[in-house]
N, C-alpha and C. Protein backbone atom coordinates (compact mmCIF):
# COMPACT_ATOMS: atom_id res chain seq x y z
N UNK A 1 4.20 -46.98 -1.40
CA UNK A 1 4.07 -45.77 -2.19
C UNK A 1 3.60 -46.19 -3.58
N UNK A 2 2.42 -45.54 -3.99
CA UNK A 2 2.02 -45.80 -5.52
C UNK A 2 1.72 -44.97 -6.11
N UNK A 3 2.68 -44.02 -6.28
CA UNK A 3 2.51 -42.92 -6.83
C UNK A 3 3.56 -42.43 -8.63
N UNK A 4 2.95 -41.66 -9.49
CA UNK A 4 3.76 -41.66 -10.34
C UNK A 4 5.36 -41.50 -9.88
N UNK A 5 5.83 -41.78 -10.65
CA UNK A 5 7.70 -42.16 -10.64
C UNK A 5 7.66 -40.31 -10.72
N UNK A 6 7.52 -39.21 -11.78
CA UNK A 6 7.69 -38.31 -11.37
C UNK A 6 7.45 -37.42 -10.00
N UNK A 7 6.29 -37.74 -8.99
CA UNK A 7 5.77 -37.58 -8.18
C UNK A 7 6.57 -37.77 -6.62
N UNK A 8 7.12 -38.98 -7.32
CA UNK A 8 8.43 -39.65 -6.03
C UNK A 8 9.09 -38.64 -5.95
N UNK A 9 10.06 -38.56 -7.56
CA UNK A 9 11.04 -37.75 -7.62
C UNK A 9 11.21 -36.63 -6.57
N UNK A 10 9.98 -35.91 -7.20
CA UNK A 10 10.14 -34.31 -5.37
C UNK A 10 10.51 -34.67 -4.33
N UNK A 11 9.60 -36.16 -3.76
CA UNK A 11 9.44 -36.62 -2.71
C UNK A 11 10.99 -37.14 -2.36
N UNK A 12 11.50 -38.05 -3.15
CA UNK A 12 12.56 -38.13 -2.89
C UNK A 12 13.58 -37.32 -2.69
N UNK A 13 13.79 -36.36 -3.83
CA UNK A 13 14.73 -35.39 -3.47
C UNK A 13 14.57 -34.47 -2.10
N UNK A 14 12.96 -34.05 -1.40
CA UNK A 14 13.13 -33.89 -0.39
C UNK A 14 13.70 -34.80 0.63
N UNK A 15 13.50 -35.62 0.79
CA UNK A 15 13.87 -37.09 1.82
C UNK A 15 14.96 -37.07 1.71
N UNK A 16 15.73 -36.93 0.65
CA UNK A 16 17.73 -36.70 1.07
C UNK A 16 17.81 -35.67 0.91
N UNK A 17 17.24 -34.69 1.02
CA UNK A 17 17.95 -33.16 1.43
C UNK A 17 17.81 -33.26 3.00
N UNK A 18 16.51 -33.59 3.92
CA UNK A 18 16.23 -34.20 5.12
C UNK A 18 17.43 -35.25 5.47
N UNK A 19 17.85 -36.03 4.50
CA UNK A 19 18.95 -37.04 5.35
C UNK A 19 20.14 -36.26 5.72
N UNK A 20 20.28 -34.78 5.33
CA UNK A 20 21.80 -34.04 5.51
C UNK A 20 21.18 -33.68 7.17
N UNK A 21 19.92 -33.42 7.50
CA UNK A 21 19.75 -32.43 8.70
C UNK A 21 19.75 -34.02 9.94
N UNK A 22 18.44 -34.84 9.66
CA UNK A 22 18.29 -36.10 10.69
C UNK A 22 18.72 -37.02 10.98
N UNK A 23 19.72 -37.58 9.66
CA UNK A 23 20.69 -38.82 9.32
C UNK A 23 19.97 -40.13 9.62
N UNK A 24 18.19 -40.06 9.31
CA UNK A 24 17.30 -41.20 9.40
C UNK A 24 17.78 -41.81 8.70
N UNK A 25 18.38 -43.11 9.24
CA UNK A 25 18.63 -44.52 8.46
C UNK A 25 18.10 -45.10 7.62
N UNK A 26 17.08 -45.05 7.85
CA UNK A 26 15.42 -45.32 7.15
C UNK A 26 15.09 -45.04 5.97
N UNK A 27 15.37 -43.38 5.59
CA UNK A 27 15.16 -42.93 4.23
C UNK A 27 15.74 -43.45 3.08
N UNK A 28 17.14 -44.09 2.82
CA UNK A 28 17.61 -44.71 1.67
C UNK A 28 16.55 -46.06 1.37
N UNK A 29 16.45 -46.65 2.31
CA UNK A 29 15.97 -48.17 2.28
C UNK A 29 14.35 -48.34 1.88
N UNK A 30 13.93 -46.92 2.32
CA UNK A 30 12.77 -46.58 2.00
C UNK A 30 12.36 -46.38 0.44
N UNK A 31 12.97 -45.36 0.17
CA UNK A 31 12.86 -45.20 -1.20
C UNK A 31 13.32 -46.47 -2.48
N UNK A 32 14.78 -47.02 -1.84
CA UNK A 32 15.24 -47.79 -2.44
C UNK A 32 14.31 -49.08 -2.50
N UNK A 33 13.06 -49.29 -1.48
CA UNK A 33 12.13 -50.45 -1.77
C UNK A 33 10.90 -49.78 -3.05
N UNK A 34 11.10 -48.78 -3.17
CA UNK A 34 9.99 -48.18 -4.47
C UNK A 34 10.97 -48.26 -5.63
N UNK A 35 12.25 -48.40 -5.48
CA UNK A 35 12.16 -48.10 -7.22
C UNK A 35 12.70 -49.66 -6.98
N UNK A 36 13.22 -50.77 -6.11
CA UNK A 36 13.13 -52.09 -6.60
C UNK A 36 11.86 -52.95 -6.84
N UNK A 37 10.51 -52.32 -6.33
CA UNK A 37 9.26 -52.23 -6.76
C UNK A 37 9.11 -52.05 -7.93
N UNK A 38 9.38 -50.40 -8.44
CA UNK A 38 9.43 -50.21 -9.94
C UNK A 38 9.76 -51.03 -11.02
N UNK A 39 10.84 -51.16 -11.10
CA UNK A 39 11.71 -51.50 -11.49
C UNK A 39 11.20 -53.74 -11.91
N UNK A 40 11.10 -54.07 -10.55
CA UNK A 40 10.37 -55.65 -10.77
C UNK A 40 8.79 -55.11 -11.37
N UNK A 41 8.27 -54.44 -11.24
CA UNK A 41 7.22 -54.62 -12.38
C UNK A 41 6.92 -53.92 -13.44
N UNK A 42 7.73 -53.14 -13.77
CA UNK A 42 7.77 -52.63 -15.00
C UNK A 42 8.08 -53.46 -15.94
N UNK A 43 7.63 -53.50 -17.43
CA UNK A 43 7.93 -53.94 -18.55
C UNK A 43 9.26 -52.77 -18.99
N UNK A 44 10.21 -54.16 -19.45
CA UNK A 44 11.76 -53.27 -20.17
C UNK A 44 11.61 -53.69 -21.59
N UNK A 45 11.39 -52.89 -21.94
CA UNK A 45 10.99 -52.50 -23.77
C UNK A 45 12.28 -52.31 -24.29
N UNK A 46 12.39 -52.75 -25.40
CA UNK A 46 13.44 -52.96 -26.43
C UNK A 46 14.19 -51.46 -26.79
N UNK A 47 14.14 -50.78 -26.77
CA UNK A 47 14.18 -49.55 -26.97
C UNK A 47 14.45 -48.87 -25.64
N UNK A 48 14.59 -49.87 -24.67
CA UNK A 48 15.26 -49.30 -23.37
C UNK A 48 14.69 -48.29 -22.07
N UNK A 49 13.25 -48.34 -22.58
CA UNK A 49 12.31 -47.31 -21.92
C UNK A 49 11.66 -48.45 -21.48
N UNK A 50 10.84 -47.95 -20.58
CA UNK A 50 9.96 -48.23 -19.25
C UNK A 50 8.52 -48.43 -19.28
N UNK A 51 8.06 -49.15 -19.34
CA UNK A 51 6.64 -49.41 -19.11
C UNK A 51 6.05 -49.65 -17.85
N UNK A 52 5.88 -48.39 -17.15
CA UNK A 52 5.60 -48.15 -15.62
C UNK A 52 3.96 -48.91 -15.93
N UNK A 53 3.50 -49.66 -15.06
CA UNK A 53 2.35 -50.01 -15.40
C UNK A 53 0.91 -48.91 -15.02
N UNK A 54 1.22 -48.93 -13.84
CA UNK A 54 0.12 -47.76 -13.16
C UNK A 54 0.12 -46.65 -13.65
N UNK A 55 1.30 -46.12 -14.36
CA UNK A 55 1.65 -44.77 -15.56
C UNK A 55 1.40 -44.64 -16.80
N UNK A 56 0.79 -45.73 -17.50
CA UNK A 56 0.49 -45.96 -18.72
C UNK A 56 1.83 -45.97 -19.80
N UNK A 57 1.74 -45.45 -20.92
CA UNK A 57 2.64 -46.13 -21.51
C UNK A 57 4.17 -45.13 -21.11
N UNK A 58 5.04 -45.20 -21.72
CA UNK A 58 6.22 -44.83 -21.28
C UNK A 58 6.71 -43.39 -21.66
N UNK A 59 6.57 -42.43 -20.50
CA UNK A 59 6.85 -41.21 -21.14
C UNK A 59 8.44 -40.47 -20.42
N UNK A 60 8.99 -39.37 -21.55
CA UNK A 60 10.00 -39.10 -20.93
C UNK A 60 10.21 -38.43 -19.38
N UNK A 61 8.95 -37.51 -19.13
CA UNK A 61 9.20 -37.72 -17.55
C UNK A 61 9.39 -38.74 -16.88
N UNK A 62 8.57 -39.71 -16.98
CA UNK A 62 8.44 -41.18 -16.07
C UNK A 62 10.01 -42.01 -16.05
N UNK A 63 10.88 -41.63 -17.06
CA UNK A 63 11.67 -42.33 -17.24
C UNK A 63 13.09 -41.74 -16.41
N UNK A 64 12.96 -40.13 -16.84
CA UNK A 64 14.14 -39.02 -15.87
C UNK A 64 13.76 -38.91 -14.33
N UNK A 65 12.56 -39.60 -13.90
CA UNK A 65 12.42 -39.31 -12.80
C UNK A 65 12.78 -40.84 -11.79
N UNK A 66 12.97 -41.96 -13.00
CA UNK A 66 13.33 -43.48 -12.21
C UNK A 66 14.93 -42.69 -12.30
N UNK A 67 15.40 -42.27 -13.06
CA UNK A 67 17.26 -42.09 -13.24
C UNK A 67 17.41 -41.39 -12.39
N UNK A 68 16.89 -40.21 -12.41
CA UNK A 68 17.41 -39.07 -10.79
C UNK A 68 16.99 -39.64 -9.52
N UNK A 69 15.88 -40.68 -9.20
CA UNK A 69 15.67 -41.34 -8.14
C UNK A 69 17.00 -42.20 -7.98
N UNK A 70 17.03 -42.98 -8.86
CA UNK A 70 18.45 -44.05 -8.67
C UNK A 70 19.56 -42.99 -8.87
N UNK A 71 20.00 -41.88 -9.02
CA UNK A 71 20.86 -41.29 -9.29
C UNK A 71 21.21 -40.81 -7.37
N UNK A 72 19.92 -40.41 -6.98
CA UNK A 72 20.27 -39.82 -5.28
C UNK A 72 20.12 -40.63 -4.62
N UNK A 73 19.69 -42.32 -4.60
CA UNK A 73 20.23 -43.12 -3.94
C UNK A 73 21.44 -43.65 -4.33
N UNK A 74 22.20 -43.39 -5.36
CA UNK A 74 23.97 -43.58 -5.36
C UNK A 74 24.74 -42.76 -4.65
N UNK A 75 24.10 -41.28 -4.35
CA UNK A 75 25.14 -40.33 -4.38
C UNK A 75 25.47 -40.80 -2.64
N UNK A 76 26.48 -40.03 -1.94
CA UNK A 76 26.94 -40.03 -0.92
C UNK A 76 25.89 -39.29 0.11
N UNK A 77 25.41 -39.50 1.36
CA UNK A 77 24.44 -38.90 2.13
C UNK A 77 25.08 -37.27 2.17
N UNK A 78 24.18 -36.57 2.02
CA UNK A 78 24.25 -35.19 2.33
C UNK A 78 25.48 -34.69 3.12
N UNK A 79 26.27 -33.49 2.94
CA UNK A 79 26.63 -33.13 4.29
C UNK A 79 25.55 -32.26 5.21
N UNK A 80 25.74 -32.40 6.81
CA UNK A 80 24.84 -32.10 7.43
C UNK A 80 25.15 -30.21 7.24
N UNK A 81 23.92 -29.62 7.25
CA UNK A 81 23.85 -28.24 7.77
C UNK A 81 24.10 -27.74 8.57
N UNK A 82 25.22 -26.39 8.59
CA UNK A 82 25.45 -25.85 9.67
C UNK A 82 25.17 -24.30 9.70
């Protein structure tokens, strides 16, 4: 996936709203290889912000959308829909 970090975000948040209905194993490990991607090549700037490379320089979307990504791979898998 090489897509902006905000761009994931949707993507991701769909993909675990999907993990409450299919319980694909797949989807955490998935996502979780893009932001340890991110994350190893980004520049960490003194000031604690992000220098996504393919995103140019560091903006506050780019940055709320690495935290809510790592935020819904912490949380607990969905409960399923009934």
């Amino acid at each position: 996936m090489n897509e902006p970090a905000e761009f994931v975000d949707i993507y991701a948040t769909d993909l675990i709203s999907l993990e409450a209905v299919d319980r694909d194993p797949a989807i955490r490990p998935y996502l979780q290889a893009y932001v340890d991607g991110m994350w190893a090549r980004a520049d960490h700037r003194a000031d604690g912000l992000l220098e996504l490379h393919h995103s140019g320089p560091a903006q506050l979307d780019r940055q709320a959308a690495m935290v809510n990504i790592d935020a819904l791979l912490t949380s607990s898998p969905p409960l399923p829909c009934q």
